[in-house]
C-alpha atoms as a PDB file:
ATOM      1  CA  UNK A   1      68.474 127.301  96.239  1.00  0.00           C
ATOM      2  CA  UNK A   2      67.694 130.839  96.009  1.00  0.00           C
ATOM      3  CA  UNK A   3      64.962 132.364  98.826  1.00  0.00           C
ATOM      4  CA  UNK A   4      61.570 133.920  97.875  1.00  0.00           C
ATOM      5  CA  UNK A   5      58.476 134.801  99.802  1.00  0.00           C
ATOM      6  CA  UNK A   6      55.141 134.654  97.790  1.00  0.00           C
ATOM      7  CA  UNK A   7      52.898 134.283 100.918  1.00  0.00           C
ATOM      8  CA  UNK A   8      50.561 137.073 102.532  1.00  0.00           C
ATOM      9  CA  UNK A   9      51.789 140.246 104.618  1.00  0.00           C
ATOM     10  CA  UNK A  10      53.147 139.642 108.054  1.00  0.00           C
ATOM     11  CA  UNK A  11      54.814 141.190 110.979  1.00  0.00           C
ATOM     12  CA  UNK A  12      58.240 140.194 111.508  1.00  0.00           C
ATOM     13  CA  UNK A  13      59.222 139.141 115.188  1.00  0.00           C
ATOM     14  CA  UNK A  14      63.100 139.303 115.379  1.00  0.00           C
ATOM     15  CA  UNK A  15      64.719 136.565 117.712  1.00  0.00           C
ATOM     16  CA  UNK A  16      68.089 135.012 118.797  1.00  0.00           C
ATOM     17  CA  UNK A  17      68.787 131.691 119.548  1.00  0.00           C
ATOM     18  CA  UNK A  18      72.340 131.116 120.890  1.00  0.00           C
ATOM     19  CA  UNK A  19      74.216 128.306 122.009  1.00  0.00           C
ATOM     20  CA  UNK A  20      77.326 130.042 123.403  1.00  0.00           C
ATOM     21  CA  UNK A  21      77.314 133.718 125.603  1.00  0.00           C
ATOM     22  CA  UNK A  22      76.293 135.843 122.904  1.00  0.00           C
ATOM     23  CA  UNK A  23      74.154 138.011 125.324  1.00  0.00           C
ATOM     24  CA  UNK A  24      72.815 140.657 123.270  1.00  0.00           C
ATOM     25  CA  UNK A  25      73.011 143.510 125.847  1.00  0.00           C
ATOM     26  CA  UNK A  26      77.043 142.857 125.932  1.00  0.00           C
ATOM     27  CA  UNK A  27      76.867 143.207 122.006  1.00  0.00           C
ATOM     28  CA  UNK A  28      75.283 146.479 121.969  1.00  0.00           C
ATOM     29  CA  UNK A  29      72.118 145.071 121.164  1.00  0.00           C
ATOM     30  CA  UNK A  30      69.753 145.404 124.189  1.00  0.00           C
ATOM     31  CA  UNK A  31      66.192 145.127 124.163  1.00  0.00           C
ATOM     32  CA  UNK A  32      66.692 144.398 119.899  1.00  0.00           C
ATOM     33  CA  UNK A  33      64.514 140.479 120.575  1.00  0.00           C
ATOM     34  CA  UNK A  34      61.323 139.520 120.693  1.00  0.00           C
ATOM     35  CA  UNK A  35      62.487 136.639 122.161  1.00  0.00           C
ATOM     36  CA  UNK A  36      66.207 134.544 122.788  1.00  0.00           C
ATOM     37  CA  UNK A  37      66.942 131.484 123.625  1.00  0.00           C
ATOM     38  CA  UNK A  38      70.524 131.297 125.281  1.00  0.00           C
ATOM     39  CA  UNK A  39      71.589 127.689 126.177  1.00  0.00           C
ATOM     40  CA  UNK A  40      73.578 128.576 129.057  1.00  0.00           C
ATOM     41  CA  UNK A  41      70.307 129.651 130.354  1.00  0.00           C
ATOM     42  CA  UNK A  42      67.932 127.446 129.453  1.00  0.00           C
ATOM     43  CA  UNK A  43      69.558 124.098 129.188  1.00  0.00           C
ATOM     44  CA  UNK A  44      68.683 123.120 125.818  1.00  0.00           C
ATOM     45  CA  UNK A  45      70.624 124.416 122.519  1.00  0.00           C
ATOM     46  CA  UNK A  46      70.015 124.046 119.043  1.00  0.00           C
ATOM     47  CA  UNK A  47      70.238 121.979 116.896  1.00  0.00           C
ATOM     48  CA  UNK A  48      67.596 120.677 119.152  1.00  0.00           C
ATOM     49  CA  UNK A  49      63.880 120.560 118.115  1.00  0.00           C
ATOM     50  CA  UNK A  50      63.015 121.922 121.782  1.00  0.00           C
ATOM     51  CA  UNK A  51      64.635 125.179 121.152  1.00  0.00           C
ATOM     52  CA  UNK A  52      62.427 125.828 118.335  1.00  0.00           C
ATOM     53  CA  UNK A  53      59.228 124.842 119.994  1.00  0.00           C
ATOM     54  CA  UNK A  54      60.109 126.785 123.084  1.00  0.00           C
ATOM     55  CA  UNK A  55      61.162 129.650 120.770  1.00  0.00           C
ATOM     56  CA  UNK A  56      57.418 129.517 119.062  1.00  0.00           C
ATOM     57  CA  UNK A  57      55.761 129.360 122.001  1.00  0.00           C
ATOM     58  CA  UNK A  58      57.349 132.299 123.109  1.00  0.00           C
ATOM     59  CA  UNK A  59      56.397 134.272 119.892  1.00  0.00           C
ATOM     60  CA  UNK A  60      53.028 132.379 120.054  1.00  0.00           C
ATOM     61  CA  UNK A  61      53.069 131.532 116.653  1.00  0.00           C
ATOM     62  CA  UNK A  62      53.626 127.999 114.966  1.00  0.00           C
ATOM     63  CA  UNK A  63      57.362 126.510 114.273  1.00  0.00           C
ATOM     64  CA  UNK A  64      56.710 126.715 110.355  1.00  0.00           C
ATOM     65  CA  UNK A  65      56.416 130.697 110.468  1.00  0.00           C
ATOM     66  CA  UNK A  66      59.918 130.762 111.848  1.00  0.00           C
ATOM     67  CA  UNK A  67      63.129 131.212 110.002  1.00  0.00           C
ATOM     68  CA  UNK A  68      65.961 129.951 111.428  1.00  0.00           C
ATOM     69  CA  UNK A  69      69.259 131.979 109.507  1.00  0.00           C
ATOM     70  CA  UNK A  70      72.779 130.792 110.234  1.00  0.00           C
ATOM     71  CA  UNK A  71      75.947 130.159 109.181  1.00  0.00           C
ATOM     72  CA  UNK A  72      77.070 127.132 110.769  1.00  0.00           C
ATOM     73  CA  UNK A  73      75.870 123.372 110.629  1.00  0.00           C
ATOM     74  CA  UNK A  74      73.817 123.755 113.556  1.00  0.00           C
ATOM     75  CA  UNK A  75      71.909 126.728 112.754  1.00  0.00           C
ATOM     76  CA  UNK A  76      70.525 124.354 109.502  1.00  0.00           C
ATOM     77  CA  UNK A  77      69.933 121.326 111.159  1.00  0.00           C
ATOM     78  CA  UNK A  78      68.144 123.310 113.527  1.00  0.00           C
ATOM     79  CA  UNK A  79      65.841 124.828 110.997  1.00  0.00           C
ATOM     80  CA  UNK A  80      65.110 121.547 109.424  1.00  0.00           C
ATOM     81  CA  UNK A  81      65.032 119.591 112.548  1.00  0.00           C
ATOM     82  CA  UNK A  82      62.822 122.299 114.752  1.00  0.00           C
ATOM     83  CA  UNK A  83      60.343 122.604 111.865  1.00  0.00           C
ATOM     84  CA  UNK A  84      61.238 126.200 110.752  1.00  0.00           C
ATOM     85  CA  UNK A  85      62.684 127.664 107.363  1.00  0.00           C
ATOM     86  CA  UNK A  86      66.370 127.422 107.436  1.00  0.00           C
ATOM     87  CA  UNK A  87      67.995 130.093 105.656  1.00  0.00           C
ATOM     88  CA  UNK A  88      71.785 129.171 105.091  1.00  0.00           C
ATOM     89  CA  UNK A  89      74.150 132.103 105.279  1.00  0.00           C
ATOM     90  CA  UNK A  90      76.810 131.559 102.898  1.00  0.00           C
ATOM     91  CA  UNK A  91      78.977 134.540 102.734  1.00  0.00           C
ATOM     92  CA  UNK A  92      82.181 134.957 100.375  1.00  0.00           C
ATOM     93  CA  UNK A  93      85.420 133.639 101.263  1.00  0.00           C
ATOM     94  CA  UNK A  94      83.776 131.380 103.944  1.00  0.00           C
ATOM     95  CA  UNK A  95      85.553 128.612 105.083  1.00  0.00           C
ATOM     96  CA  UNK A  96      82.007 126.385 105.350  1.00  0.00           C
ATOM     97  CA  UNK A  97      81.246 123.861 103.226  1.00  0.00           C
ATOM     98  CA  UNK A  98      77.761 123.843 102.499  1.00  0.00           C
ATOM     99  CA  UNK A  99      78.146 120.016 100.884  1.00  0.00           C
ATOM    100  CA  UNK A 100      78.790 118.682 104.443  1.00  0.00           C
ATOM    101  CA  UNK A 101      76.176 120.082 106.051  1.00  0.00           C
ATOM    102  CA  UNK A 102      72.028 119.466 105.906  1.00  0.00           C
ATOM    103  CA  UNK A 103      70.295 120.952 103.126  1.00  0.00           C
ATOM    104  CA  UNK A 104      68.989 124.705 103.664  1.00  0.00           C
ATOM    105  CA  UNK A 105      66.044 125.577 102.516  1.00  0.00           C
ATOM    106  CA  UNK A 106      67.394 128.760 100.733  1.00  0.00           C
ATOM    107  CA  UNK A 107      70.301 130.581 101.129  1.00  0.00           C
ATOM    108  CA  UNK A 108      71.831 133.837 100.865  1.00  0.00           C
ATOM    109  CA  UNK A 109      75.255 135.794 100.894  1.00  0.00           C
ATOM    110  CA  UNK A 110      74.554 137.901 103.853  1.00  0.00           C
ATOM    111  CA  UNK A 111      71.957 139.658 106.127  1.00  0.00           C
ATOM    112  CA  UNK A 112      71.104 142.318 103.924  1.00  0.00           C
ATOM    113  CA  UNK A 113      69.515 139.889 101.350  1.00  0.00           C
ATOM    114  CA  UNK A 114      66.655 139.085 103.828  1.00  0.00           C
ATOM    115  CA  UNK A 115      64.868 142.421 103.518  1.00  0.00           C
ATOM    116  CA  UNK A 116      65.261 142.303  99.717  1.00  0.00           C
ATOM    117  CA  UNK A 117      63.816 139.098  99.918  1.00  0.00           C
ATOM    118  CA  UNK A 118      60.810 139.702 102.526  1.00  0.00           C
ATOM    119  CA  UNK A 119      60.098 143.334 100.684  1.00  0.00           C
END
């Protein structure tokens, strides 16, 4: 299920959604999101649909202009379930089997491939 994007220009909005403490100012990312959605914080964690409604709502845009890439169970059923694109990460020597888990909309072997794919 390889990715492609045929639709018209955009601006990309970069977000993180998080179910454990992955505070991005502790990562050496501060001030890198649009938008996050920690569940510590907010009370509500993917692979919720309420995440991803909360998250669009934030980004005032609808759920099915969001892309929801993981590389874990939850970050697809998330996708799928919140109404977003999920983009399956599925990166060599990876212990996840992608047969277990919901069906991705795309995937890809690693971050980089997303800005070959968007252009």
């Amino acid at each position: 299920m390889p990715c492609s994007w045929s639709g018209p220009a955009f601006t990309i909005l970069a977000g993180l959604i998080a179910n454990d403490n992955t505070y991005p100012g502790r990562r050496g990312l501060p001030d890198t999101f649009e938008a996050q959605v920690l569940g510590l914080e907010h009370g509500f964690e993917k692979p919720g649909p309420t995440t991803f409604t909360w998250f669009a709502n934030r980004l005032a845009i609808d759920e099915r202009y969001l892309s929801d890439v993981g590389d874990a169970q939850d970050d697809v059923a998330g996708g799928n379930g919140g109404g977003a694109t999920s983009m399956f990460i599925h990166r060599v020597g990876s212990s996840v089997n992608p047969a277990w888990m919901s069906v991705p909309d795309c995937q890809i072997g690693n971050l980089e491939q997303i800005d070959t794919l968007l252009g």
